[in-house]
Protein backbone atom coordinates (compact mmCIF):
# COMPACT_ATOMS: atom_id res chain seq x y z
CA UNK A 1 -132.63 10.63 154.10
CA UNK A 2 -132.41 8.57 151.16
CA UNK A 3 -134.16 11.16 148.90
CA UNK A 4 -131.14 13.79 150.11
CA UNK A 5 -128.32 11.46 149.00
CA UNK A 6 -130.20 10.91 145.58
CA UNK A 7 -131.26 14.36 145.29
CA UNK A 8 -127.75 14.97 145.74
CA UNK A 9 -126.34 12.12 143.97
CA UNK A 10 -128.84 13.47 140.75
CA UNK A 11 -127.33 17.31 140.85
CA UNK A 12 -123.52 16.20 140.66
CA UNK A 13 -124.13 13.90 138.23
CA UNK A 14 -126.14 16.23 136.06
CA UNK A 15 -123.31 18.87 136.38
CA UNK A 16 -120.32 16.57 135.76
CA UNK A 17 -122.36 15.61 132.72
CA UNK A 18 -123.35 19.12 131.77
CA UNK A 19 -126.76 18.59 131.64
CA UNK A 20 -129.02 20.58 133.51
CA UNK A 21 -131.74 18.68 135.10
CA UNK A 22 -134.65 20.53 137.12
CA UNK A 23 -135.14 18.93 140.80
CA UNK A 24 -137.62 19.40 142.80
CA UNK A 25 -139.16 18.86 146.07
CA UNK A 26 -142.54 17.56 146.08
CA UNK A 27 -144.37 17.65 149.45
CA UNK A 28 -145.83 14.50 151.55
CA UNK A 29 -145.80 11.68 153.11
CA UNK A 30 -142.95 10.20 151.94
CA UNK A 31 -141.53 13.86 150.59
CA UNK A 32 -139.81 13.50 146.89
CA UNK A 33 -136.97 14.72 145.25
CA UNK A 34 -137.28 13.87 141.40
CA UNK A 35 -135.92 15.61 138.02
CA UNK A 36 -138.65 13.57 136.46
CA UNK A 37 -141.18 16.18 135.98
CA UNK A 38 -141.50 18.68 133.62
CA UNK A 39 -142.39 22.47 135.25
CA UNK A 40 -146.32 22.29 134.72
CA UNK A 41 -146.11 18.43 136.77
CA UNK A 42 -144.06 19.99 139.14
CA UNK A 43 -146.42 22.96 139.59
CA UNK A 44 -149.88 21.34 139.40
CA UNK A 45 -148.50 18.81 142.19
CA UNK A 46 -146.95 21.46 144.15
CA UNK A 47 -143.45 20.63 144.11
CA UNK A 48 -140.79 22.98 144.69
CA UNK A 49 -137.19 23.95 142.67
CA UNK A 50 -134.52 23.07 144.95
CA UNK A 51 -132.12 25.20 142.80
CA UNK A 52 -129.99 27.39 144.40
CA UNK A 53 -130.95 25.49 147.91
CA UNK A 54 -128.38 25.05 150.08
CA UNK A 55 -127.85 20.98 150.42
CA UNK A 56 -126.82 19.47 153.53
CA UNK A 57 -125.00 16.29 153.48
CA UNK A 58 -125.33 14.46 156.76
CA UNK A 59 -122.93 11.75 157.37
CA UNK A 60 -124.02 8.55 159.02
CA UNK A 61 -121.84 7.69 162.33
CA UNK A 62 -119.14 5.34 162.03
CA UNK A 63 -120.47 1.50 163.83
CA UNK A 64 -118.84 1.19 166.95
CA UNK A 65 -116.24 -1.43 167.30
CA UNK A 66 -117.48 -4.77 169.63
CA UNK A 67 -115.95 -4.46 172.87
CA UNK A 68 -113.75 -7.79 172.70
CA UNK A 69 -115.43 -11.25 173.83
CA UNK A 70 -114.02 -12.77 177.22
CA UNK A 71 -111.78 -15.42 177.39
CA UNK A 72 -113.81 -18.83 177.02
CA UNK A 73 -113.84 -20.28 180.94
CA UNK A 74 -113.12 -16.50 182.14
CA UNK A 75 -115.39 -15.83 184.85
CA UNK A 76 -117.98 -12.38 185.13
CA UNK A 77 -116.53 -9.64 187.00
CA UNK A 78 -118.62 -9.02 190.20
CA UNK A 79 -119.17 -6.26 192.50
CA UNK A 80 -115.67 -5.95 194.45
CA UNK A 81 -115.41 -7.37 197.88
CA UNK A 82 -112.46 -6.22 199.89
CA UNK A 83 -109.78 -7.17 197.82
CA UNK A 84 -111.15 -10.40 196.18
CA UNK A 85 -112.49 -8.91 192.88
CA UNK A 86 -113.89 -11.42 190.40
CA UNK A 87 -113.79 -14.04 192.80
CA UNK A 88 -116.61 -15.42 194.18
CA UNK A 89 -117.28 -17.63 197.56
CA UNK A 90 -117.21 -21.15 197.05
CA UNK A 91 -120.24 -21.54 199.09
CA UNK A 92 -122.18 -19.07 197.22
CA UNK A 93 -121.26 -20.49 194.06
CA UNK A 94 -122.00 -23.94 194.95
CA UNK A 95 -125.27 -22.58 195.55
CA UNK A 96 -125.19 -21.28 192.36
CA UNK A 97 -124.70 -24.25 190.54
CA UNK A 98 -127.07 -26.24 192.65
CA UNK A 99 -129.99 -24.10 192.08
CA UNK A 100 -129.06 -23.48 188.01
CA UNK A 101 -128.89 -27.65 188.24
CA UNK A 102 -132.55 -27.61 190.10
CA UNK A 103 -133.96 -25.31 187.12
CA UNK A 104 -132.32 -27.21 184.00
CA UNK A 105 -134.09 -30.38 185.66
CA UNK A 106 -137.05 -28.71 186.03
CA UNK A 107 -137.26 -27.90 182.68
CA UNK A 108 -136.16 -31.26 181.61
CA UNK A 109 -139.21 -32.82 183.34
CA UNK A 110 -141.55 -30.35 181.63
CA UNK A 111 -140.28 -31.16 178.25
CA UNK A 112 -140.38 -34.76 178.80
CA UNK A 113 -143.96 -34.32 179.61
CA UNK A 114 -144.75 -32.41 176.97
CA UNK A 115 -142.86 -34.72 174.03
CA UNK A 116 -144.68 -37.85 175.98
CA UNK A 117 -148.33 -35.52 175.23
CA UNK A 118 -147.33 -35.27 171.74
CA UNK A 119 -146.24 -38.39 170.76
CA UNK A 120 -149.45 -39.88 172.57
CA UNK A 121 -151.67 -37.26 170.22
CA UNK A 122 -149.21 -38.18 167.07
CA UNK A 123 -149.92 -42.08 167.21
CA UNK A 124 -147.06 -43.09 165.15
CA UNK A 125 -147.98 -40.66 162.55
CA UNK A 126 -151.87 -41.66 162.67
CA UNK A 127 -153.87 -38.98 165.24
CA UNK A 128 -157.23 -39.50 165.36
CA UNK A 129 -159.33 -36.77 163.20
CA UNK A 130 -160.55 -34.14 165.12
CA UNK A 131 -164.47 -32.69 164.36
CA UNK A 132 -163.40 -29.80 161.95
CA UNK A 133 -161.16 -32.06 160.04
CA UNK A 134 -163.36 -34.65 158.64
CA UNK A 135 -164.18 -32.68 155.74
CA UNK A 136 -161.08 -30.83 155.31
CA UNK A 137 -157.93 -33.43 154.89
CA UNK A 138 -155.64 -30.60 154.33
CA UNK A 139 -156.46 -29.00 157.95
CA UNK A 140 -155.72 -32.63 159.49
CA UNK A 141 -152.30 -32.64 157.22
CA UNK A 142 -151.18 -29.86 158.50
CA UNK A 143 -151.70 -30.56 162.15
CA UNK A 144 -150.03 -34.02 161.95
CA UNK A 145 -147.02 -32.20 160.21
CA UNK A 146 -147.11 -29.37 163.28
CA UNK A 147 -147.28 -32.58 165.43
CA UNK A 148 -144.01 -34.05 164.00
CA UNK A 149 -142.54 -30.65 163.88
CA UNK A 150 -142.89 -30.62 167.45
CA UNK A 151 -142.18 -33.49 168.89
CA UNK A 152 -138.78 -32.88 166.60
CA UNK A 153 -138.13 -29.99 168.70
CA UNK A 154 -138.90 -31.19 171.74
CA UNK A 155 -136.45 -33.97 170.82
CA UNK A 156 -133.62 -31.25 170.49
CA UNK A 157 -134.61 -29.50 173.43
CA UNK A 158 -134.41 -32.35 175.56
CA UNK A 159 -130.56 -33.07 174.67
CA UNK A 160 -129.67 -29.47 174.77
CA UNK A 161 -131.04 -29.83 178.40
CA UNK A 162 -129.12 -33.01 178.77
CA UNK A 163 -125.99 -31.43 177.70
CA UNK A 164 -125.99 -28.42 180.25
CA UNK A 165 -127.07 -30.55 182.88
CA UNK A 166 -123.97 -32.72 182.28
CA UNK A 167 -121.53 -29.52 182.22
CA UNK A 168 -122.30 -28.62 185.38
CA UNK A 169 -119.99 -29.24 188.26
């Protein structure tokens, strides 16, 4: 598509300018339009005059506006139930919240464990050296900076697990 608009783009300009530039069409993988070759390029390569082709100028659709965000604290529409649409039974939703609570500590556990296996490995900053990176410092570097990197996000992780925890009802 790109070569259309510039072929395009190259044949106005060339006529507002009154110069008369040959394009052509040059086959393959990606297929080129140019007006940099003289007729014997253009023939040994097997290109092809566009003059006198008809040009099609395809327009790109217009981006759909974003169907408007709800209203912060507004809750999901669910399937209708005799009259009480968007509502939802207290029991069920206590349920709800009990068993999203249940997961978020689940994963809170996990990630505890796996920040405590880290910092254990880590030492401080000080890991032991493993077999393959006694004679290659760089290779240990790098895994005590992966190390720190990860125990960093496990950090984060943590409190954003903390923090949904303590929104919930």
């Amino acid at each position: 598509m790109p070569y259309r608009h510039t072929c395009l783009l190259l044949s106005l300009l060339s006529c507002a300018l009154g110069v008369q530039a040959q394009v052509y069409r040059c086959p393959g993988p990606p297929v080129l339009y140019t007006d940099a070759l003289s007729p014997k390029e253009a023939q040994e390569k097997g290109c092809r005059s566009i003059e006198g082709t008809p040009i099609t100028v395809l327009q790109s659709p217009k981006p759909r506006a974003a169907a408007p965000a709800p209203a912060p604290g507004a809750a999901a529409p669910t399937a209708s139930r005799g009259g009480n649409e968007g509502r939802v039974d207290p029991t069920q939703q206590k349920g709800r919240d009990d068993e999203r609570r249940r997961v978020l500590e689940n994963e809170l556990r996990e990630a505890e464990a796996r920040l405590g296996e880290l910092q254990r490995e880590y030492q401080g900053g000080q890991p032991d050296r493993r077999g393959d990176e006694r004679n290659n410092y760089q290779k240990y570097l790098d895994r005590v900076a992966e190390l720190k990197a990860g125990i960093t996000r496990q950090e984060a992780d943590i409190q954003a697990l903390k923090r949904e925890i303590s929104k919930l009802p």
